[in-house]
Protein backbone atom coordinates (compact mmCIF):
# COMPACT_ATOMS: atom_id res chain seq x y z
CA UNK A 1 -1.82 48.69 28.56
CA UNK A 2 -5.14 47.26 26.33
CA UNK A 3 -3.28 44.55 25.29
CA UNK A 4 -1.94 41.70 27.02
CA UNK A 5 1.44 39.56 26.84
CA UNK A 6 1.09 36.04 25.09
CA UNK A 7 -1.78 33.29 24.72
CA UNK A 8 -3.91 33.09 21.79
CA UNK A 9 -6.88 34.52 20.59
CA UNK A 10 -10.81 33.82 20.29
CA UNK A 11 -12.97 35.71 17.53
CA UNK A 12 -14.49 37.89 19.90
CA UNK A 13 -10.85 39.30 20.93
CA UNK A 14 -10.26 39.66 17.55
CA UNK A 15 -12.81 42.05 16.90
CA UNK A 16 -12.13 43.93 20.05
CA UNK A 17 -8.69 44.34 18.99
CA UNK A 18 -9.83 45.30 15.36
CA UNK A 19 -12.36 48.04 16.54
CA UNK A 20 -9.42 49.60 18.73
CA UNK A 21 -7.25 49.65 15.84
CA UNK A 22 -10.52 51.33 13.50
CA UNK A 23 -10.49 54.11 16.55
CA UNK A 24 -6.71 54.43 16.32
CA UNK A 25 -7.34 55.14 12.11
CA UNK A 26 -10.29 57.53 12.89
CA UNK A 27 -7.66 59.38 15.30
CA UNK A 28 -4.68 59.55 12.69
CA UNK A 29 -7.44 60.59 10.01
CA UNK A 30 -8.05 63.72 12.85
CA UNK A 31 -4.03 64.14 12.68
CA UNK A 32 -3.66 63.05 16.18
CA UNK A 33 0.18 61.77 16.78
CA UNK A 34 0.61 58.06 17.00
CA UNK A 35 2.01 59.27 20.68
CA UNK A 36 -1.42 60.58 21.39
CA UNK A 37 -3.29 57.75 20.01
CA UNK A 38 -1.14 55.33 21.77
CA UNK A 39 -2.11 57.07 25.35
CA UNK A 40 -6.25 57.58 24.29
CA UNK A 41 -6.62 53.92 23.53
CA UNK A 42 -4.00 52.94 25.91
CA UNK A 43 -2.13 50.87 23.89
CA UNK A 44 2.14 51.08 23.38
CA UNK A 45 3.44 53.90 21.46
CA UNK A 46 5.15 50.99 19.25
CA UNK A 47 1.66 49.53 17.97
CA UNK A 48 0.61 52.97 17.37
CA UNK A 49 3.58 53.45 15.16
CA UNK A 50 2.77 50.46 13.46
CA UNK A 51 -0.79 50.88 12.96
CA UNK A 52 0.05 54.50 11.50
CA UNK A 53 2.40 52.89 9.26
CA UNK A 54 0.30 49.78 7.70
CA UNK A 55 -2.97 52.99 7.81
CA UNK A 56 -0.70 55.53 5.46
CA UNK A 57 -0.29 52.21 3.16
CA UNK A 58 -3.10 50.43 3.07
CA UNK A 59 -6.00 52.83 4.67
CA UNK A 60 -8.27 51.43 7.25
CA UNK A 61 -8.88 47.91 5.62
CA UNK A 62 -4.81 47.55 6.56
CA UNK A 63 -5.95 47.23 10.32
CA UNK A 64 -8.63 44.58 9.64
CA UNK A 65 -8.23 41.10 11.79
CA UNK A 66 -6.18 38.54 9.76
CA UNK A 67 -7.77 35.67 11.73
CA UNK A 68 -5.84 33.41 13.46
CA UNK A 69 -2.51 32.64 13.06
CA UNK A 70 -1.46 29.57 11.15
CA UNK A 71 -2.90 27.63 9.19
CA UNK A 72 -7.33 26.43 8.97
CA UNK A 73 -7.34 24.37 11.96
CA UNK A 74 -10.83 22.27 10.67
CA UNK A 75 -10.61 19.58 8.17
CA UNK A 76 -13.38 19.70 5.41
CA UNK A 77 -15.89 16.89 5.49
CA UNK A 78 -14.31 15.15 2.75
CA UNK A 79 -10.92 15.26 4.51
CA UNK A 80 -13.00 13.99 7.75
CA UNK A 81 -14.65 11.05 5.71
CA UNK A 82 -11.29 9.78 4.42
CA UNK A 83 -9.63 10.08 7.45
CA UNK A 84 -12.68 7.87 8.95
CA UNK A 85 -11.69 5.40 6.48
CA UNK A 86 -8.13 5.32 7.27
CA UNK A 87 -8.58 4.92 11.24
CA UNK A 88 -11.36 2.12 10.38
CA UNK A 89 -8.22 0.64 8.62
CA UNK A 90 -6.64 0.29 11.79
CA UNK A 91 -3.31 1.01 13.21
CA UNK A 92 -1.77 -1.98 11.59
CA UNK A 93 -2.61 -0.43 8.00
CA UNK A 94 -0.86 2.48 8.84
CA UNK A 95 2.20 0.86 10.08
CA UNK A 96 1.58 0.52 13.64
CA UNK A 97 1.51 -3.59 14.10
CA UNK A 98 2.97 -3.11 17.31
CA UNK A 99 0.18 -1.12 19.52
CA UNK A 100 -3.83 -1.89 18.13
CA UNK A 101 -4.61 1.88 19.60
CA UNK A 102 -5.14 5.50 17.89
CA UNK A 103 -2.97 7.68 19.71
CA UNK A 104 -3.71 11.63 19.30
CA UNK A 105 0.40 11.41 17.69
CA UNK A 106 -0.21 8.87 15.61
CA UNK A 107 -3.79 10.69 14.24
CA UNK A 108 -1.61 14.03 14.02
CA UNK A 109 0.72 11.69 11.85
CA UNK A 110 -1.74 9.96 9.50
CA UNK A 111 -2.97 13.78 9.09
CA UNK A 112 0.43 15.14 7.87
CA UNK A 113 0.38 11.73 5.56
CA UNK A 114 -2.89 12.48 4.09
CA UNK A 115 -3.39 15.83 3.26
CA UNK A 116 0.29 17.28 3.50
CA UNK A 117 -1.05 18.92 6.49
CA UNK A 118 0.40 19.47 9.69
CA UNK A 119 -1.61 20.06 12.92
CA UNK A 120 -1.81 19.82 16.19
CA UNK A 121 -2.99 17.63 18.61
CA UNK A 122 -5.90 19.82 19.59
CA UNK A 123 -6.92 19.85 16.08
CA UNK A 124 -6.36 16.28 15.91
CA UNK A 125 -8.79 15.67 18.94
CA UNK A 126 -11.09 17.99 17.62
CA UNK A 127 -11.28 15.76 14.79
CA UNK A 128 -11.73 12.86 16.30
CA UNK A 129 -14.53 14.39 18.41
CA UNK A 130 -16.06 15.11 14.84
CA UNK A 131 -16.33 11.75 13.86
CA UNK A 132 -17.70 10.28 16.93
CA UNK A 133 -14.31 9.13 18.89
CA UNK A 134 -13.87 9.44 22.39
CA UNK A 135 -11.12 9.47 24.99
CA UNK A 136 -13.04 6.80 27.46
CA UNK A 137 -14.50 4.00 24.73
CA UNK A 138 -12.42 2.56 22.56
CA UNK A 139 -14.60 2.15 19.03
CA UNK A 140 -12.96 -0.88 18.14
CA UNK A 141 -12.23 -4.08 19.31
CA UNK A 142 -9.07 -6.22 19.55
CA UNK A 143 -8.02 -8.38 16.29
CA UNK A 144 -7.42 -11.06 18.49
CA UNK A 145 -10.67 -11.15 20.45
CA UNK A 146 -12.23 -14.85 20.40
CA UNK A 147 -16.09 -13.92 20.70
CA UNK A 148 -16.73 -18.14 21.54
CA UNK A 149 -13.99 -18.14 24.34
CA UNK A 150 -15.74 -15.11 25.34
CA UNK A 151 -19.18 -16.27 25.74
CA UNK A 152 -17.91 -19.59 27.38
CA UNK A 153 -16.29 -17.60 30.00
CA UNK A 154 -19.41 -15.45 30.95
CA UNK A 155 -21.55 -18.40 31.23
CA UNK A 156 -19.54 -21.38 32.40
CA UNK A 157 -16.44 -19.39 34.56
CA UNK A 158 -17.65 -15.92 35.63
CA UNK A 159 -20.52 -17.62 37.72
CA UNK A 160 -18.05 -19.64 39.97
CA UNK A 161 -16.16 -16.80 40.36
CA UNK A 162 -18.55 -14.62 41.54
CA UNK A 163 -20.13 -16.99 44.13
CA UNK A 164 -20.27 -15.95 47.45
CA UNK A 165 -17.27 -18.03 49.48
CA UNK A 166 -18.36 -21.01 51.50
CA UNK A 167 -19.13 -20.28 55.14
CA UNK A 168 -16.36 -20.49 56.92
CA UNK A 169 -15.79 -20.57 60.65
CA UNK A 170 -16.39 -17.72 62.18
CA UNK A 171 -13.82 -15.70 64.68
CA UNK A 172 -10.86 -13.62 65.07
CA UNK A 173 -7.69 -13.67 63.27
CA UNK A 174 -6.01 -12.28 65.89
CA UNK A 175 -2.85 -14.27 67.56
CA UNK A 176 -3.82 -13.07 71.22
CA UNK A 177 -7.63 -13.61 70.84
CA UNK A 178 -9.11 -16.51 73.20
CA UNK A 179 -11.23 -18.17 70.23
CA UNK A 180 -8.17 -19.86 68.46
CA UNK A 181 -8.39 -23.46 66.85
């Protein structure tokens, strides 16, 4: 068999799956039985059927690619800009005062909210990829971030933390060792 079971399709599948089904019309415009077509282009006798079936309806233009299933999985660039404004919002604005974070759910959500749109997640990442967003660095900051306390910290705390410890006496930690004190 030509075709395999399951997964989804790229545009360059597409086409080879649209050029098999032009040969199959070029071989039922010959009169060649959908039998015989099915075995040339190796391909099941019930696509053959079919393909004979939507070619006496519709001619050849009946076995073009439809694209892929469901529905445009991009968002325009107006869509894009007014979702940027929405996640620049925050979660809070949206209803999330619990969690300050953009989840890939909570994007898929806002999306439905928007534009009466539902998608998936990988079209919600792919999104978010669009406008600059990224998995590892949060864009944002917390609400509740002090930028004073901050600075104190660095300058006043961090450097008596990261002193080396005072020298201590030097030996073995070991019960049985002779150098005990």
């Amino acid at each position: 068999m030509r075709y395999g079971d399951g997964g989804g399709l790229n545009q360059a599948q597409r086409v080879r799956r649209e050029q098999v089904r032009w040969q199959a019309a070029g071989l039922f415009a010959a009169g060649v039985a959908a039998p015989r077509v099915a075995k040339i282009l190796e391909v099941s006798e019930k696509s053959a059927y079919q393909w004979r079936r939507a070619w006496t309806s519709g001619g050849t233009a009946a076995l073009a690619s439809k694209g892929p299933p469901g529905p445009d999985p991009t968002l325009s660039d107006a869509q894009l800009e007014r979702l940027r404004q929405r996640l620049e919002a925050g979660p809070a604005a949206a209803g999330y005062a619990d969690d300050q974070r953009w989840t890939l759910v909570r994007v898929v959500a806002l999306i439905a909210t928007l534009f009466r749109l539902r998608v998936g997640i990988t079209t919600a990442w792919q999104a978010m990829q669009r406008l600059g967003y990224t998995a590892q660095l949060p864009v944002h900051r917390a609400i509740e971030r002090d930028e004073d306390a901050i600075a104190h910290w660095r300058r006043y705390r961090w450097p008596a933390l990261k002193e080396s410890p005072r020298e201590a006496a030097h030996g073995s930690v070991s019960p049985t060792s002779a150098v005990r004190r």
